[in-house]
PDB file of N, CA and C in Angstrom:
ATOM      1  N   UNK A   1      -4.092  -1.039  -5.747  1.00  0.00           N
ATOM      2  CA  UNK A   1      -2.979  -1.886  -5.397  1.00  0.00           C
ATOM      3  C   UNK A   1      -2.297  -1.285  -4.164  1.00  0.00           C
ATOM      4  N   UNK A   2      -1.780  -2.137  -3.571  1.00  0.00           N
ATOM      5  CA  UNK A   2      -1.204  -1.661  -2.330  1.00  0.00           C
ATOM      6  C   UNK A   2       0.783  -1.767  -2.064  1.00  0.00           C
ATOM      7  N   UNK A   3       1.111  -0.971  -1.656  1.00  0.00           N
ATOM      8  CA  UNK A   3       2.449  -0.910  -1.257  1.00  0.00           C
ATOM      9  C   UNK A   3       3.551  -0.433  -0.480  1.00  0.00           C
ATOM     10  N   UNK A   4       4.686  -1.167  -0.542  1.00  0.00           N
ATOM     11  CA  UNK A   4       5.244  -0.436   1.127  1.00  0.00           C
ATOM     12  C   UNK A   4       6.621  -0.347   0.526  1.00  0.00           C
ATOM     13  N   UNK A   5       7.005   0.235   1.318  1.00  0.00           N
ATOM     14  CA  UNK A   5       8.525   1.234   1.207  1.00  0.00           C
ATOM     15  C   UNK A   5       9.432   1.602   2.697  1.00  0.00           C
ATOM     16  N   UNK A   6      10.309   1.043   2.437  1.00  0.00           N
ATOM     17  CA  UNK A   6      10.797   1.107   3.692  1.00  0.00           C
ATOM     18  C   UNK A   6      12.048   1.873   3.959  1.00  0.00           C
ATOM     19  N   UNK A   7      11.804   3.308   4.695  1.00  0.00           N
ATOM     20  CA  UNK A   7      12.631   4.261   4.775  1.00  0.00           C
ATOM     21  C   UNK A   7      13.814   4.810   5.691  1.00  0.00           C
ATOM     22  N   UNK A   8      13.194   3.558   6.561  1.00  0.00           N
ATOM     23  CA  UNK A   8      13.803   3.878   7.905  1.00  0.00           C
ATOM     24  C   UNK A   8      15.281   4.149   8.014  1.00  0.00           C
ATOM     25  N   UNK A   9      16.066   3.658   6.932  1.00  0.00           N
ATOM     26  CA  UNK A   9      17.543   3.557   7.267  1.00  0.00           C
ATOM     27  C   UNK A   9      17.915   5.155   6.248  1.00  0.00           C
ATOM     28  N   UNK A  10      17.061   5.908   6.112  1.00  0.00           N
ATOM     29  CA  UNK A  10      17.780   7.556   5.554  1.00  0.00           C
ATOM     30  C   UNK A  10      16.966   8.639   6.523  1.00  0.00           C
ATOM     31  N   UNK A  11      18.102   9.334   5.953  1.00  0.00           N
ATOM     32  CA  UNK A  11      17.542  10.575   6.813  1.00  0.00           C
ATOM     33  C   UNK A  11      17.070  12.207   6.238  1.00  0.00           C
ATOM     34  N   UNK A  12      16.596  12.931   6.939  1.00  0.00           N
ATOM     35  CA  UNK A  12      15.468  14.096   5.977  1.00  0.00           C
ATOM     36  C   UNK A  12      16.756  14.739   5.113  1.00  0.00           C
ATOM     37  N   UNK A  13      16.126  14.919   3.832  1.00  0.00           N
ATOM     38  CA  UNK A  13      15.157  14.877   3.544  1.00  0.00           C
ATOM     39  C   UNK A  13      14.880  13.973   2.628  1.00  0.00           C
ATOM     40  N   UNK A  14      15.422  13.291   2.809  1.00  0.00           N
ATOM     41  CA  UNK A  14      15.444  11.653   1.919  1.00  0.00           C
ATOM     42  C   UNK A  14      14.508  11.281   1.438  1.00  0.00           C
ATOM     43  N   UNK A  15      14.022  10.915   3.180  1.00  0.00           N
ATOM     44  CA  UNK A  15      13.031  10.006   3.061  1.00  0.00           C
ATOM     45  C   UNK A  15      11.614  10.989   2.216  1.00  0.00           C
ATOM     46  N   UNK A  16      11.344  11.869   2.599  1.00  0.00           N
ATOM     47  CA  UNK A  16      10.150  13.061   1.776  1.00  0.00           C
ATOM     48  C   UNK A  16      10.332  13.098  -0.344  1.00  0.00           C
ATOM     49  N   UNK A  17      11.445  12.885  -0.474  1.00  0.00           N
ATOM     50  CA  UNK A  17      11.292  13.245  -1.552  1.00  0.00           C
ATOM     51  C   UNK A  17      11.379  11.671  -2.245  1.00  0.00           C
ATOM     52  N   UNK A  18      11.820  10.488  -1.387  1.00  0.00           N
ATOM     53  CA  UNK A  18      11.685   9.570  -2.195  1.00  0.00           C
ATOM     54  C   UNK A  18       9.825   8.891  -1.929  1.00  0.00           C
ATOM     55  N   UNK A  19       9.283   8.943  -0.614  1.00  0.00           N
ATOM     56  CA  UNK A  19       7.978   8.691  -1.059  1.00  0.00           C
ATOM     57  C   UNK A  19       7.298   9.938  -1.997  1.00  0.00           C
ATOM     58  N   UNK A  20       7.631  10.717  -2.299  1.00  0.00           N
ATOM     59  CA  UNK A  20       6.888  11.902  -3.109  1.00  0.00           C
ATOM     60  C   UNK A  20       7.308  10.722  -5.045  1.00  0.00           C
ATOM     61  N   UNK A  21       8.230  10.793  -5.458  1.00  0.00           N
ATOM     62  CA  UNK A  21       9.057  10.056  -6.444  1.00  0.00           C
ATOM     63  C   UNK A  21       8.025   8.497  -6.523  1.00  0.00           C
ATOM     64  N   UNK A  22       7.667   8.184  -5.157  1.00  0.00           N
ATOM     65  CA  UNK A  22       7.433   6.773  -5.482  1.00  0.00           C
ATOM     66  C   UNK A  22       5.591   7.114  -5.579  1.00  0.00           C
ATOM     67  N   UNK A  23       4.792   7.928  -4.709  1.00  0.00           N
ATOM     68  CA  UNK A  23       3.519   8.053  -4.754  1.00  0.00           C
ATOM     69  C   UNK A  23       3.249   8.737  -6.277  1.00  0.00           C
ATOM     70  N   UNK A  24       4.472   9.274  -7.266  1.00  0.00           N
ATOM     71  CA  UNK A  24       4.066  10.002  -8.511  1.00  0.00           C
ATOM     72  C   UNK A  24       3.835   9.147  -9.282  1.00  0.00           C
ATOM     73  N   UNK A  25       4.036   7.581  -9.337  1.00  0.00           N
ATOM     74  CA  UNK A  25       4.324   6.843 -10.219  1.00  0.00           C
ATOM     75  C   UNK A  25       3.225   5.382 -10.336  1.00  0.00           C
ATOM     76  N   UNK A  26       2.451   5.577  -8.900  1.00  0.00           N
ATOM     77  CA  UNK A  26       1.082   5.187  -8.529  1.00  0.00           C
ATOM     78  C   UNK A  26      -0.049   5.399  -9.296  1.00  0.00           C
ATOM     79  N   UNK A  27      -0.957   4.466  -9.338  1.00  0.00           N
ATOM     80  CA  UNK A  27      -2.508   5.077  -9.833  1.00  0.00           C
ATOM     81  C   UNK A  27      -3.319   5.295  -9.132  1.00  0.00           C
ATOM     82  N   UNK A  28      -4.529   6.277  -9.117  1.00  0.00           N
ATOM     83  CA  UNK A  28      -5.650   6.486  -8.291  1.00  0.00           C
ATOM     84  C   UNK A  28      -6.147   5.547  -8.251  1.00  0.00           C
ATOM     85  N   UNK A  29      -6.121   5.793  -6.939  1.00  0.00           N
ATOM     86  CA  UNK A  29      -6.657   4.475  -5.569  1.00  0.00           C
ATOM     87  C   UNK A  29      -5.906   3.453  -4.990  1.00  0.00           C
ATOM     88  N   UNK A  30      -4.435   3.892  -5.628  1.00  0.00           N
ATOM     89  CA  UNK A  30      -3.369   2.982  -5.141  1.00  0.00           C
ATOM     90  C   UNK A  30      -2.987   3.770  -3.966  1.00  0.00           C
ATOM     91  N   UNK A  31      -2.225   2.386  -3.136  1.00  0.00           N
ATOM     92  CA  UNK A  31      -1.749   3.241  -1.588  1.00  0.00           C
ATOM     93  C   UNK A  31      -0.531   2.832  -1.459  1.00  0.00           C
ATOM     94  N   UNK A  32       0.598   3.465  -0.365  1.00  0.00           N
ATOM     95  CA  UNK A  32       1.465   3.468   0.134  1.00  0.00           C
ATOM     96  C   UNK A  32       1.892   3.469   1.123  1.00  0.00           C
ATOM     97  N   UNK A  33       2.509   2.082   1.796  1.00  0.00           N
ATOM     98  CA  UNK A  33       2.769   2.507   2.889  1.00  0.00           C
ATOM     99  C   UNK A  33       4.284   2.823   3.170  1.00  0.00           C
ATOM    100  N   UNK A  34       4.190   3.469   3.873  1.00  0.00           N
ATOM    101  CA  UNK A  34       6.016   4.304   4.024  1.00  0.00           C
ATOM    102  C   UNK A  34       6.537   3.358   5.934  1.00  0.00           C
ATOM    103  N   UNK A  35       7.332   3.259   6.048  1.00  0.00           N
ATOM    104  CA  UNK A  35       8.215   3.087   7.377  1.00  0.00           C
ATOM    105  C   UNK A  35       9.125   4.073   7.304  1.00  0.00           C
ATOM    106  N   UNK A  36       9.333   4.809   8.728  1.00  0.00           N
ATOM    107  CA  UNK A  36       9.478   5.468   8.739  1.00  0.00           C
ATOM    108  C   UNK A  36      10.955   5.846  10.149  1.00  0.00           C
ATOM    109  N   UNK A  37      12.275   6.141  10.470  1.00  0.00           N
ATOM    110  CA  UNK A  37      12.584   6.326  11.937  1.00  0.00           C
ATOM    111  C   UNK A  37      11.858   7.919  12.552  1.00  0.00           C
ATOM    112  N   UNK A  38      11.776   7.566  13.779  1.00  0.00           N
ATOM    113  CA  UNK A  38      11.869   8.910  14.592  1.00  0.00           C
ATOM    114  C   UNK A  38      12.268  10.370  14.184  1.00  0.00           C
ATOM    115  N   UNK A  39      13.368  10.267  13.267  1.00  0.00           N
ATOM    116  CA  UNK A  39      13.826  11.406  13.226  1.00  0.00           C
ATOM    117  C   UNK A  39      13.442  12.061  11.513  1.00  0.00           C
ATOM    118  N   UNK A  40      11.997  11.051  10.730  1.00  0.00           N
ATOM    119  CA  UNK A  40      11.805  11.912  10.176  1.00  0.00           C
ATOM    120  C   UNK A  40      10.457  12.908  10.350  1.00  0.00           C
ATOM    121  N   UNK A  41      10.265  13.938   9.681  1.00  0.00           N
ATOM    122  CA  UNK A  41       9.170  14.725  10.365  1.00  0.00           C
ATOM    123  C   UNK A  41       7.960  14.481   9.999  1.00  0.00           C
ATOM    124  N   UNK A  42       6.914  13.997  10.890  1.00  0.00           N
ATOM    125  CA  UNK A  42       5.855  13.513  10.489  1.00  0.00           C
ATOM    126  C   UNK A  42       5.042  14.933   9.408  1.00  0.00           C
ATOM    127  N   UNK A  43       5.398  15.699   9.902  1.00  0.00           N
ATOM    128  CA  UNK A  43       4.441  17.296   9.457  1.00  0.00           C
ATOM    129  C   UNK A  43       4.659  17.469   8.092  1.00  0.00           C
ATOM    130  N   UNK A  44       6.251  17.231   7.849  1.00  0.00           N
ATOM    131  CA  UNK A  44       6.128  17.349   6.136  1.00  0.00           C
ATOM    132  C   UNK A  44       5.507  16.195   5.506  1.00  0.00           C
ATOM    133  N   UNK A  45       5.467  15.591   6.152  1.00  0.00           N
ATOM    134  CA  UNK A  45       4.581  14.187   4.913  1.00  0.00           C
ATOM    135  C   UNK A  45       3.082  14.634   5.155  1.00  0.00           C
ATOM    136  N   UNK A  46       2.517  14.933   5.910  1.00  0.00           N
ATOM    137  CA  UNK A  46       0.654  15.588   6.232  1.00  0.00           C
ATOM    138  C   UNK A  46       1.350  16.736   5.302  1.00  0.00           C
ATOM    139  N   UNK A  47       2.015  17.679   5.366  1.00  0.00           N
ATOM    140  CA  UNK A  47       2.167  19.008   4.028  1.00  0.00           C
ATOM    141  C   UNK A  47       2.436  18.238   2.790  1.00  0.00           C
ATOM    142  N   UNK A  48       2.669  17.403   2.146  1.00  0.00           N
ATOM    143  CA  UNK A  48       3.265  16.960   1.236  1.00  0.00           C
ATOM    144  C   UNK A  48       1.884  16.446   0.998  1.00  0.00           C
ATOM    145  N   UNK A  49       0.965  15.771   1.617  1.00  0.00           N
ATOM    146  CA  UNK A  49      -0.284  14.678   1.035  1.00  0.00           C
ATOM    147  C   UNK A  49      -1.030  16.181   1.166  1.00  0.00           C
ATOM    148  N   UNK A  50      -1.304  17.016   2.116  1.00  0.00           N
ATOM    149  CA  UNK A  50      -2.260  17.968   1.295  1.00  0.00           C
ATOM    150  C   UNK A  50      -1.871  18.910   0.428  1.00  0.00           C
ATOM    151  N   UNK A  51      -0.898  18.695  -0.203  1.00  0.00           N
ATOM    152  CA  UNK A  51       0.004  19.602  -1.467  1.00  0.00           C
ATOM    153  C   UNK A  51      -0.828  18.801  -2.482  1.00  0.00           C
ATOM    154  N   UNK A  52      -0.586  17.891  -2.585  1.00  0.00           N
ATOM    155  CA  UNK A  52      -0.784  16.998  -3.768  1.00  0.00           C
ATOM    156  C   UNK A  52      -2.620  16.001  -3.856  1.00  0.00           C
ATOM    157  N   UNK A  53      -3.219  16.545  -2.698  1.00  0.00           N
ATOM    158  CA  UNK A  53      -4.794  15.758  -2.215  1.00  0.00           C
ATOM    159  C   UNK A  53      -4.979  14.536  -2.383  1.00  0.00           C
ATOM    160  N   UNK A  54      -3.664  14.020  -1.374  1.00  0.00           N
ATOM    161  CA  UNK A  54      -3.614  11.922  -1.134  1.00  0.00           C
ATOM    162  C   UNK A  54      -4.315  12.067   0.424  1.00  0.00           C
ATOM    163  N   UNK A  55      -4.755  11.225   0.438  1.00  0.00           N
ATOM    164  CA  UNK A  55      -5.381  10.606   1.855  1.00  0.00           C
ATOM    165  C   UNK A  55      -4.081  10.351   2.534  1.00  0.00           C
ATOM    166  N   UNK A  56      -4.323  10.594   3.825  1.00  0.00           N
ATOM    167  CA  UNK A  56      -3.002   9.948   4.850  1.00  0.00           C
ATOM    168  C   UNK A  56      -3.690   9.695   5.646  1.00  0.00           C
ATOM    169  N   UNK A  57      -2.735   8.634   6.779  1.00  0.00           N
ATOM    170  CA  UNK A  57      -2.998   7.789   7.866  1.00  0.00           C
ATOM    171  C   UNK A  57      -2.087   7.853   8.584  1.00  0.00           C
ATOM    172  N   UNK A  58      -1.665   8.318   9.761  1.00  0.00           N
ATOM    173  CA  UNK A  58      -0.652   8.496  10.347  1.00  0.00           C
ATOM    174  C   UNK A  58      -0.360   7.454  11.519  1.00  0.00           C
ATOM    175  N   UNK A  59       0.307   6.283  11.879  1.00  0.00           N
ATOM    176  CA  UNK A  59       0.368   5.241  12.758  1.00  0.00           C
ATOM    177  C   UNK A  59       1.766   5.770  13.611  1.00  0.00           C
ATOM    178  N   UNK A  60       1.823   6.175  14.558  1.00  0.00           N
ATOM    179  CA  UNK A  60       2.658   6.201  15.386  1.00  0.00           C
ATOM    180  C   UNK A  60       3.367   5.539  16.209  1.00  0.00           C
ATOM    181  N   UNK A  61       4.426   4.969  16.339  1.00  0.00           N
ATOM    182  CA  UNK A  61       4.647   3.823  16.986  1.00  0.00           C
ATOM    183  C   UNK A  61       6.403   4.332  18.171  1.00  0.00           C
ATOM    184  N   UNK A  62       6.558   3.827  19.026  1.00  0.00           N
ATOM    185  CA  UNK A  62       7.399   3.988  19.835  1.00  0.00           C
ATOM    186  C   UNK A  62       9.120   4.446  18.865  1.00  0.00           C
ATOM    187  N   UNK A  63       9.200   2.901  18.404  1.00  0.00           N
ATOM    188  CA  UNK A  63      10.540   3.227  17.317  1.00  0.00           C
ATOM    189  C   UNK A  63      10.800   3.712  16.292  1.00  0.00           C
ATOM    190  N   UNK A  64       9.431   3.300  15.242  1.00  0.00           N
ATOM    191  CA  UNK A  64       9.228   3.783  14.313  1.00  0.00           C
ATOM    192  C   UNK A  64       7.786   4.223  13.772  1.00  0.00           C
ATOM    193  N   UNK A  65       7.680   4.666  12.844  1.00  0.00           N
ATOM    194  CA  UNK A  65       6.431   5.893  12.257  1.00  0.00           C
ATOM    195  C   UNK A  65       5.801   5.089  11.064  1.00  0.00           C
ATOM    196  N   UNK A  66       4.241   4.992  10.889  1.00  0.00           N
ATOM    197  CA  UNK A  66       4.371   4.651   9.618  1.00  0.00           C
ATOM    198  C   UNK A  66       3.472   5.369   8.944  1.00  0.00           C
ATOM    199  N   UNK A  67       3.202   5.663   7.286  1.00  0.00           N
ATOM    200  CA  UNK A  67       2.591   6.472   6.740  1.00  0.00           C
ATOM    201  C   UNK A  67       1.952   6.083   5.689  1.00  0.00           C
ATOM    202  N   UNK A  68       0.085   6.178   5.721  1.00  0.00           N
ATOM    203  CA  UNK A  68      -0.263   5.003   4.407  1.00  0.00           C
ATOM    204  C   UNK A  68      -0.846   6.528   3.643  1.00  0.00           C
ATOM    205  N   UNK A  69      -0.095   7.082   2.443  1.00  0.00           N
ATOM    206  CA  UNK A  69      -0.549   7.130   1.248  1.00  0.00           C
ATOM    207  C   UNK A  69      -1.483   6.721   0.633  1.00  0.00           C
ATOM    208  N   UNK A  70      -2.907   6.990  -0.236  1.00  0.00           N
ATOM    209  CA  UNK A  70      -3.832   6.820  -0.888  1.00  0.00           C
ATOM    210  C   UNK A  70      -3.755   7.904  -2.023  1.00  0.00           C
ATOM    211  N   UNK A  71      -3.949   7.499  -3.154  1.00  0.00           N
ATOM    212  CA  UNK A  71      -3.688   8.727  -3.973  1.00  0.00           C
ATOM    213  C   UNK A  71      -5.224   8.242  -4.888  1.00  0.00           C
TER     214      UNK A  71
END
């Protein structure tokens, strides 16, 4: 199943611990996609998916960031 979450309006470390909260509650092979602003850090979410061994996808975009979760 697929899903999105939209984070953009908090700030760190908000946004990290609420997709962590929302990818725990997923089933294998479900995905996530996160939105994301500028000012959160792309590096802890790549540390956070290889903490836990989810697939990530990292889409970079001018305004905002986005992040697809696979667990």
């Amino acid at each position: 199943m697929k899903y999105s979450l939209d984070l953009t309006g908090y700030a760190c470390p908000l946004p990290l611990l609420m997709a962590k909260k929302a990818m725990n509650d997923l089933k294998k092979g479900d995905s996530l996609a996160i939105l994301l602003n500028q000012q959160s850090s792309l590096a802890d979410f790549e540390l956070l998916a290889q903490e836990y061994h989810w697939q990530i996808k990292t889409i970079e975009q001018a305004v905002e960031n986005q992040i697809i979760f696979t667990k």
